[in-house]
Protein backbone atom coordinates (compact mmCIF):
# COMPACT_ATOMS: atom_id res chain seq x y z
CA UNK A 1 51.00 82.33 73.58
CA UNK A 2 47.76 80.58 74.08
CA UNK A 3 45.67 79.74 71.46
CA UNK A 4 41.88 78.74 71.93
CA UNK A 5 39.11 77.61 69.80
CA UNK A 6 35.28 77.59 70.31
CA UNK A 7 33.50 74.63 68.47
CA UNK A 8 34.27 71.10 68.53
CA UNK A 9 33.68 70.13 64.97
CA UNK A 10 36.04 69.42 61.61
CA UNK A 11 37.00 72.97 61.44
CA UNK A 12 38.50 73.15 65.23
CA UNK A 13 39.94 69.45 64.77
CA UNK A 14 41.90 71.22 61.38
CA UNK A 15 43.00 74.35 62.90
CA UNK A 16 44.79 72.39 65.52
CA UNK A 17 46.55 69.98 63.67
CA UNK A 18 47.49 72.81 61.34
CA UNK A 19 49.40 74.76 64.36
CA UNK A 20 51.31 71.59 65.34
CA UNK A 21 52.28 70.99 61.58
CA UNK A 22 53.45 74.80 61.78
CA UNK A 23 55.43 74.28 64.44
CA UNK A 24 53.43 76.34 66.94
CA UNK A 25 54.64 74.42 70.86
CA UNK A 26 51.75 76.99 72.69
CA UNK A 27 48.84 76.34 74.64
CA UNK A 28 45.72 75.20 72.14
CA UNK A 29 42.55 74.44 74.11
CA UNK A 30 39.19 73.59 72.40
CA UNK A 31 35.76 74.23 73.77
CA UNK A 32 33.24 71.85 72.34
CA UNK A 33 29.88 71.39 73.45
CA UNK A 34 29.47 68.04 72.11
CA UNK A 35 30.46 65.19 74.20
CA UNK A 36 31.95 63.29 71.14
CA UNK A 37 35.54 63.85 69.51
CA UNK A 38 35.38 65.84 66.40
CA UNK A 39 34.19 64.78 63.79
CA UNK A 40 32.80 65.39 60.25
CA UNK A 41 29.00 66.03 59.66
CA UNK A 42 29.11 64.74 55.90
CA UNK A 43 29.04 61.24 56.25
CA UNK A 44 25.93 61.14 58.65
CA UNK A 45 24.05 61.50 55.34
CA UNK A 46 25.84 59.95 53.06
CA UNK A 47 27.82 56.15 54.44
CA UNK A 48 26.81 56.61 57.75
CA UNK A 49 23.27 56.88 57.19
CA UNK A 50 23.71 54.04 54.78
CA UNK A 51 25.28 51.91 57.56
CA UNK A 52 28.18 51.07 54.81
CA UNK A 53 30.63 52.92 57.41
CA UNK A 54 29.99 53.10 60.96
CA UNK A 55 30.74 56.86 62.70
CA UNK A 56 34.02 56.11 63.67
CA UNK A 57 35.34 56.67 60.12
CA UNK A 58 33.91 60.27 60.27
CA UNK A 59 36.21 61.06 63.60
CA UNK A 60 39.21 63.42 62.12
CA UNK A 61 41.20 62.68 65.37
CA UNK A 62 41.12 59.89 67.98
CA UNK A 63 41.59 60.46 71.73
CA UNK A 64 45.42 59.55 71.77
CA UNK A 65 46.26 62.45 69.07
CA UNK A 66 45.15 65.04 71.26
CA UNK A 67 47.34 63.72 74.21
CA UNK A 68 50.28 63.22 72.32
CA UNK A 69 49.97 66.58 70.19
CA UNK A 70 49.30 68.37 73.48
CA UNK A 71 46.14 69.63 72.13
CA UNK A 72 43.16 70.26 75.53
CA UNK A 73 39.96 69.08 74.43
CA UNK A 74 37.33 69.98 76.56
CA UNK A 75 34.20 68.22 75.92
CA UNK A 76 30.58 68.79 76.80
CA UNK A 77 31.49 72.20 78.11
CA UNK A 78 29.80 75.72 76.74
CA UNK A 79 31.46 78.84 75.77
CA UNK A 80 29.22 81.48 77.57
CA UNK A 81 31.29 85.00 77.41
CA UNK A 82 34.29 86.04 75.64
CA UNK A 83 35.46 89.33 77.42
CA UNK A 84 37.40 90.75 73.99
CA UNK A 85 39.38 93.57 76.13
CA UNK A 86 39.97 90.88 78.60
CA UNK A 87 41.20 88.22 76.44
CA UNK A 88 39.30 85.77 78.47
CA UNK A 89 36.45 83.13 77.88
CA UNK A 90 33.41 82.11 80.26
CA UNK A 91 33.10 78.47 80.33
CA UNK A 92 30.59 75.93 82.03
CA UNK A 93 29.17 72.29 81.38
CA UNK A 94 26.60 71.43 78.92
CA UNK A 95 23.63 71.02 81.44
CA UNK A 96 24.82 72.94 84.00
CA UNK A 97 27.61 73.53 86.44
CA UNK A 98 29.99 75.75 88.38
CA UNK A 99 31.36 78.16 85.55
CA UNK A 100 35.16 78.96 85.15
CA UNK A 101 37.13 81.77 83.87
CA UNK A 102 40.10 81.63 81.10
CA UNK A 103 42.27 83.61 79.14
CA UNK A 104 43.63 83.55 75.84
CA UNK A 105 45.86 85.55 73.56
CA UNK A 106 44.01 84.83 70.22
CA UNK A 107 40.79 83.14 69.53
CA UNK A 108 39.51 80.93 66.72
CA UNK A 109 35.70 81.07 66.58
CA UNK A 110 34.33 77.59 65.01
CA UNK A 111 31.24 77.59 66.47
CA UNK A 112 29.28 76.52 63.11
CA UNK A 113 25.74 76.65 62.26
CA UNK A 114 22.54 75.19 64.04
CA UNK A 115 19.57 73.84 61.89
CA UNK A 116 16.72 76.61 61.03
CA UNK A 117 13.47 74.68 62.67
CA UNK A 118 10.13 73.92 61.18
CA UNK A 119 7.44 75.50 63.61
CA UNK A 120 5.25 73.42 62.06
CA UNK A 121 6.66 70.28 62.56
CA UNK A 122 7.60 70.91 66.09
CA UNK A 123 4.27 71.25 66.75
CA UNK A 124 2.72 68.32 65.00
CA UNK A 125 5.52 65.57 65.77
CA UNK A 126 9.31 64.95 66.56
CA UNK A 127 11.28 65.90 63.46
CA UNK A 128 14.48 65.14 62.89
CA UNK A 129 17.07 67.90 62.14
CA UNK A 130 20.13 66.07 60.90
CA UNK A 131 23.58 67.67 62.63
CA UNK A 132 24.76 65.66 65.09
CA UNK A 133 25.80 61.87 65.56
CA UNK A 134 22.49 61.58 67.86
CA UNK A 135 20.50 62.32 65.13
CA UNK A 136 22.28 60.33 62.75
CA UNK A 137 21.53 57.42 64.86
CA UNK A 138 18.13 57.82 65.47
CA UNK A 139 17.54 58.35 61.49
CA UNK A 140 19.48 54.97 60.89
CA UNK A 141 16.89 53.07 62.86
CA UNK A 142 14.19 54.70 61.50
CA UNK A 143 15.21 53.59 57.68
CA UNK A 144 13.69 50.04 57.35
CA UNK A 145 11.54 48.57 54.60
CA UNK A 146 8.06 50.27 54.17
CA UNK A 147 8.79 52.93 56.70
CA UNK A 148 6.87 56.24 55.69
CA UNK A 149 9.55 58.99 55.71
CA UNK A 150 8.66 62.60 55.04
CA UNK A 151 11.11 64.75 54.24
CA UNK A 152 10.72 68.70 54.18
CA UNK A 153 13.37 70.60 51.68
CA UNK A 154 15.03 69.41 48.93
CA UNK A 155 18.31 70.77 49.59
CA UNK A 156 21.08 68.66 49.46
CA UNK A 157 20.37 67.31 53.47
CA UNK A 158 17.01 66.47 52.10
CA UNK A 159 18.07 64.78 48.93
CA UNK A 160 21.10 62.65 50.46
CA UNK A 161 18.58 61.57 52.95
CA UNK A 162 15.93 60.64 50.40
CA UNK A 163 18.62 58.57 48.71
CA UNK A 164 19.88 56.31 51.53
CA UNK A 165 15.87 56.03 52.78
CA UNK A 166 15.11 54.87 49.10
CA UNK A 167 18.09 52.87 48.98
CA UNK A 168 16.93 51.11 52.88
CA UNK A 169 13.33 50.60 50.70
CA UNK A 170 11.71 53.06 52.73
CA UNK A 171 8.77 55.14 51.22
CA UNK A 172 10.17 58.58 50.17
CA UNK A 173 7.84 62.17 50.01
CA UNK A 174 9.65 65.14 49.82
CA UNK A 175 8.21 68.34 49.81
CA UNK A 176 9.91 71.52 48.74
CA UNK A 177 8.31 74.82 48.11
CA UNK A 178 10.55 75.86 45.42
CA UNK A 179 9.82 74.77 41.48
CA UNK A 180 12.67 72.60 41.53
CA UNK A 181 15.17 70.67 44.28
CA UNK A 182 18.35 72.65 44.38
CA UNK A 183 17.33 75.25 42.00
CA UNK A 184 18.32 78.20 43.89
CA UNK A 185 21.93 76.65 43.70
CA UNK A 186 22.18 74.74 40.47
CA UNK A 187 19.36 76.80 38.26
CA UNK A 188 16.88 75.13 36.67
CA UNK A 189 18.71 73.43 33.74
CA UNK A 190 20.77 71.31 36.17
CA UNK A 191 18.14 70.61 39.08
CA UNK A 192 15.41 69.34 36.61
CA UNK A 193 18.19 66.52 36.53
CA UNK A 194 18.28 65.81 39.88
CA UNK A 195 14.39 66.20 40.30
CA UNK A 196 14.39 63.64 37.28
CA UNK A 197 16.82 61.01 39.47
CA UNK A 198 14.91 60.94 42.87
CA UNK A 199 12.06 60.26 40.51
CA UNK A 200 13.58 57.40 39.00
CA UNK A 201 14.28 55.69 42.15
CA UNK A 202 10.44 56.07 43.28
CA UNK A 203 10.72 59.44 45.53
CA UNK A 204 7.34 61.45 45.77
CA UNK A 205 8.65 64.73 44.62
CA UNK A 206 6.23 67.53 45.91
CA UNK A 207 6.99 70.44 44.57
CA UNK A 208 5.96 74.02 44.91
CA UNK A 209 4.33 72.58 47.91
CA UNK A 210 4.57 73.12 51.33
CA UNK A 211 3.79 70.62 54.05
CA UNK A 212 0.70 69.90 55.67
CA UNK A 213 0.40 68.54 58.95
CA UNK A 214 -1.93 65.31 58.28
CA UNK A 215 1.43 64.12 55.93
CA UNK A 216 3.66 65.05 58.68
CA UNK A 217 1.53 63.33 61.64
CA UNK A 218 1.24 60.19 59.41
CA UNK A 219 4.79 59.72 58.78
CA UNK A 220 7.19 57.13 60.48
CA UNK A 221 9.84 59.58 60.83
CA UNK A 222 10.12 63.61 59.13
CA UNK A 223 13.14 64.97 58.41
CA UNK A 224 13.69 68.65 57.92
CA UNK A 225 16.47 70.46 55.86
CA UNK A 226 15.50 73.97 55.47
CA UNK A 227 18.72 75.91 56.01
CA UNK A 228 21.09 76.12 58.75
CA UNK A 229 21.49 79.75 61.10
CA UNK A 230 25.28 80.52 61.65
CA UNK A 231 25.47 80.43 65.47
CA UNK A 232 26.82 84.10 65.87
CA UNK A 233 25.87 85.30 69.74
CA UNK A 234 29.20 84.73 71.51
CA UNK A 235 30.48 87.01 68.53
CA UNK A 236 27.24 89.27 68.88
CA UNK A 237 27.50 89.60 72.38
CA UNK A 238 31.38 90.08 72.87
CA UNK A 239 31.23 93.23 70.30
CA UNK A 240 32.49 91.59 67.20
CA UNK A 241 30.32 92.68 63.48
CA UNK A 242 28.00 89.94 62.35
CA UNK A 243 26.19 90.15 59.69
CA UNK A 244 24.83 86.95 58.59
CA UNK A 245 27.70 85.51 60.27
CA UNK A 246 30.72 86.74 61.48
CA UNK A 247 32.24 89.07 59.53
CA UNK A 248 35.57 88.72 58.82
CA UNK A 249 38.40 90.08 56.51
CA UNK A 250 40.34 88.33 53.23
CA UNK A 251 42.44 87.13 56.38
CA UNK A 252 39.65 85.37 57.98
CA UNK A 253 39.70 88.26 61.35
CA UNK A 254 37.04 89.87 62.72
CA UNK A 255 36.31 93.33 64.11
CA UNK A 256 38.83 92.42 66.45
CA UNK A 257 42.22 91.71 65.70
CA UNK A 258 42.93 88.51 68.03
CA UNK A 259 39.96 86.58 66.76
CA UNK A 260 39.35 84.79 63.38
CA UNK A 261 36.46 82.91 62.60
CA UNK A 262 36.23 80.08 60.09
CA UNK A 263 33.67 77.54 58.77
CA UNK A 264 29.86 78.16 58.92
CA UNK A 265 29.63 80.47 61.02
CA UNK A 266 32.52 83.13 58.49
CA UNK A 267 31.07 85.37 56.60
CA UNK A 268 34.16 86.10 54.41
CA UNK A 269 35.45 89.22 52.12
CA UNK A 270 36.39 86.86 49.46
CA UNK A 271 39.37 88.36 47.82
CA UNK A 272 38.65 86.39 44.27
CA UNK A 273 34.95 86.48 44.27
CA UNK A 274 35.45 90.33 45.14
CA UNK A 275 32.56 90.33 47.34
CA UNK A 276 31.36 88.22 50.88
CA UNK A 277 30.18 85.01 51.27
CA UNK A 278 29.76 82.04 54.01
CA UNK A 279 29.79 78.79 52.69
CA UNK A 280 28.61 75.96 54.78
CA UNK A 281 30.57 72.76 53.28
CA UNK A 282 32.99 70.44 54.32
CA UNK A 283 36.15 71.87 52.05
CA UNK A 284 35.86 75.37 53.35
CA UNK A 285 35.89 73.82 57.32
CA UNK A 286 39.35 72.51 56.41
CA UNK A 287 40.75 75.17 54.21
CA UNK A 288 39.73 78.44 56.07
CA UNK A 289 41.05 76.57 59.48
CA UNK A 290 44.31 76.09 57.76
CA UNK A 291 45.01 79.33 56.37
CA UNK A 292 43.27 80.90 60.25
CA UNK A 293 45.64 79.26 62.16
CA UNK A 294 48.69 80.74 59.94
CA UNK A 295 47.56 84.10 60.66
CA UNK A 296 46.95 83.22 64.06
CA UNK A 297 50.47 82.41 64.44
CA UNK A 298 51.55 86.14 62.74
CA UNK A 299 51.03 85.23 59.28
CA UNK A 300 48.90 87.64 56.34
CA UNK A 301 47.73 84.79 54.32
CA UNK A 302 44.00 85.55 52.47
CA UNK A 303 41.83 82.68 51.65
CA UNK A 304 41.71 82.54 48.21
CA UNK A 305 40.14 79.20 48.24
CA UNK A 306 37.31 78.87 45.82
CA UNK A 307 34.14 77.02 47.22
CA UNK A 308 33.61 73.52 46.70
CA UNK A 309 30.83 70.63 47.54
CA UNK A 310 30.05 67.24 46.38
CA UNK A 311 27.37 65.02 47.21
CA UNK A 312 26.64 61.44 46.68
CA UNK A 313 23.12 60.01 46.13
CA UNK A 314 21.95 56.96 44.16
CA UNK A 315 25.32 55.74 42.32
CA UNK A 316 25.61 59.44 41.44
CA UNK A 317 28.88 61.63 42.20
CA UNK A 318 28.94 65.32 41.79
CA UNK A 319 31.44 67.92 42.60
CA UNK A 320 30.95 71.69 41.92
CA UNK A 321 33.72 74.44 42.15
CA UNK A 322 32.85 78.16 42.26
CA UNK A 323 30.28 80.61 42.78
CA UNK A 324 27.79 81.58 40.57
CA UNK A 325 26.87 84.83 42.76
CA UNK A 326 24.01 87.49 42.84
CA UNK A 327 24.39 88.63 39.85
CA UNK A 328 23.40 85.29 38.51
CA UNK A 329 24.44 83.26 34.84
CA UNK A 330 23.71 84.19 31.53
CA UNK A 331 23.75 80.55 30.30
CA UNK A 332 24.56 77.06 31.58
CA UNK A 333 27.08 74.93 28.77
CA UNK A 334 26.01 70.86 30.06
CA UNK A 335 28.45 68.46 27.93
CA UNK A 336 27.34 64.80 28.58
CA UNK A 337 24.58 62.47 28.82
CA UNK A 338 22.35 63.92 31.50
CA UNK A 339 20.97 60.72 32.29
CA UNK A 340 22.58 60.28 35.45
CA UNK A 341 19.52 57.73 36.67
CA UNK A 342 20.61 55.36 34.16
CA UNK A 343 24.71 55.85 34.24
CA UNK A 344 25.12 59.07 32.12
CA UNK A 345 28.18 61.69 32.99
CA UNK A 346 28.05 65.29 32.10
CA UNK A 347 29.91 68.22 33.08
CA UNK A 348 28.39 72.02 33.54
CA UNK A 349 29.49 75.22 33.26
CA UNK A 350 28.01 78.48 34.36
CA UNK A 351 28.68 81.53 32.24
CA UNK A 352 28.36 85.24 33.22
CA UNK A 353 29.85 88.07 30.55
CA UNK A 354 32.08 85.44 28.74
CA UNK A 355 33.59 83.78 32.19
CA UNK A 356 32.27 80.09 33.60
CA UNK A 357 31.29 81.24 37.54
CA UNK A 358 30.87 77.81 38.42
CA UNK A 359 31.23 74.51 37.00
CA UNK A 360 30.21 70.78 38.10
CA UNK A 361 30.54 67.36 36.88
CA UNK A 362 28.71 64.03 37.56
CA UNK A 363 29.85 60.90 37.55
CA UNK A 364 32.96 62.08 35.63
CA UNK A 365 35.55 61.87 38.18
CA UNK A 366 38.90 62.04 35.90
CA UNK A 367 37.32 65.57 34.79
CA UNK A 368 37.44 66.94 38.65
CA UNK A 369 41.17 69.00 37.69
CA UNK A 370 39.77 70.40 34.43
CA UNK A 371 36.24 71.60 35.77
CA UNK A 372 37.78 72.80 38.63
CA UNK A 373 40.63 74.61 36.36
CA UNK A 374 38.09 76.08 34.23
CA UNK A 375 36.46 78.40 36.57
CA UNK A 376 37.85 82.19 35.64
CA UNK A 377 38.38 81.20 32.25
CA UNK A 378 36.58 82.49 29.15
CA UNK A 379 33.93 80.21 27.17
């Protein structure tokens, strides 16, 4: 059998090493469209960007695993087609070249997510949309003392990149339409306390504010975080349901039962949440490619995995496990001192009908098993 996977990021890197640990001895080709090995997008915000790691340490693989594990890695080459009656892939080189036909037996899509653009800024200078090492680069030299740095959504992109700016003495303004940073994740009770630590450390928080473009043409360097689009054509195109991604079963398939999909680009029936979601974090990259390539190899296995993030910014640690979901929270339980800027620790818990949703803690890192355990339960 011959296994292949579109993308060339963490989740592709995973699914293969998870088919040699299985014992699979097929074919596994991956189709990446970046020149680089694989590699994980989290650090090029967080000790990357800082410079306290160089990008090496964010490779999941080097060059030599892939020979000896018999993995293909073909780099700087484009998916164009999949034929899903054929079983077969178009393929060419990033930039152009003669194209080439091949076939599979079952396909892992890992395509991911591209960065939703600012017309705005496009227009008015060079923004920087932070995915790829290229970018990471050219952000790192951008980050000296005094440098003006606009920043345009304060999601957590645009917050991890105000901290390492702040921390390289660069001057910080980051505008965000919304009331609050992160509110539309966290709620207002826990993103006033973020708002509160960029604040501390000297960041221009504008709020309910959108950009103009004198503050964008005066900056050094702009930086925009405004959402990510799952990168669903091949799936589009070759047939498959999208809908806001990929859709795909409790078994990560699609419409069609020889390809998965995993990662950003998955829109998931989530068998525990009892209703679909896509979740575009590092923990559900590995765990979906795990459980994907055991039901690529015959398996059933659903993803039960609940979602999970952390971030780092200042000498602040968070991790959150759950989903709070559309129906929202009645109430938010915060146990703690809440002032992170100066040390504090707290853990939070989001209730809806008696059950925490979701729960988080900062800066409380021998809590992690307990928040995480308390999600489901009744409070």
């Amino acid at each position: 059998m011959s296994i292949a996977i579109v993308g060339g990021g963490l989740a592709a890197a995973t699914a293969a090493t998870e088919l040699r640990e299985r014992g699979y001895d097929g074919d596994v080709v991956i189709y990446a469209a970046e020149d680089h090995l694989p590699y994980e997008r989290p650090p090029l915000s967080k000790d990357v960007l800082l410079g306290t790691k160089d990008i090496d340490s964010a490779i999941v693989h080097d060059e030599g695993w892939y020979t000896a594990n018999r993995v293909r890695l073909e780099r700087g080459v484009a998916v164009t087609a999949i034929d899903a009656a054929a079983h077969t892939l178009r393929v060419e080189p990033v930039g152009g070249g003669a194209e080439s036909e091949h076939e599979y037996d079952r396909l892992l899509l890992a395509t991911g997510a591209t960065a939703r653009h600012f017309d705005v800024a496009d227009r008015v200078c060079d923004p920087v949309y932070l995915r790829t090492v290229e970018d990471n680069t050219r952000l790192r030299a951008a980050l000296h003392p005094g440098a003006k740095v606009v920043i345009v959504g304060a999601g957590w992109i645009g917050l991890e990149v105000a901290s390492a700016a702040r921390q390289k003495d660069a001057e910080v303004t980051v505008y965000e339409v919304g009331d609050l940073p992160l509110v539309s994740v966290l709620g207002p009770e826990v993103a006033r306390l973020f708002a509160d630590l960029h604040r501390a450390h000297g960041v221009g928080l504008r709020l309910s504010t959108a950009v103009d473009e004198a503050a964008l043409a005066a900056a050094d360097v702009v930086v925009v975080g405004i959402g990510a689009i799952p990168s669903t054509r091949l799936a589009e195109e070759a047939g498959l349901d999208v809908d806001h991604g990929v859709l795909v079963d409790e078994r990560l398939r699609t419409s069609d039962p020889d390809i998965y999909a995993v990662g950003d680009v998955a829109n998931q029936q989530h068998p525990v949440l009892g209703r679909r979601i896509r979740v575009e974090h590092w923990d559900t990259a590995i765990e979906q490619a795990k459980v994907a390539a055991h039901n690529l190899l015959g398996d059933e296995e659903p993803y039960t995995h609940l979602p999970y993030f952390f971030t780092d910014q200042y000498d602040l640690g968070m991790e959150y496990f759950g989903s709070v979901g559309p129906e929202g929270y009645d109430r938010v339980d915060i146990e703690g001192d809440t002032d992170v800027a100066n040390g504090g620790a707290f853990r939070a818990y989001w209730v809806h009908d008696g059950v925490v949703r979701a729960a988080m803690h900062a800066n409380d890192w021998d809590a992690s098993d307990a928040v995480r355990d308390s999600v489901g339960t009744e409070r």
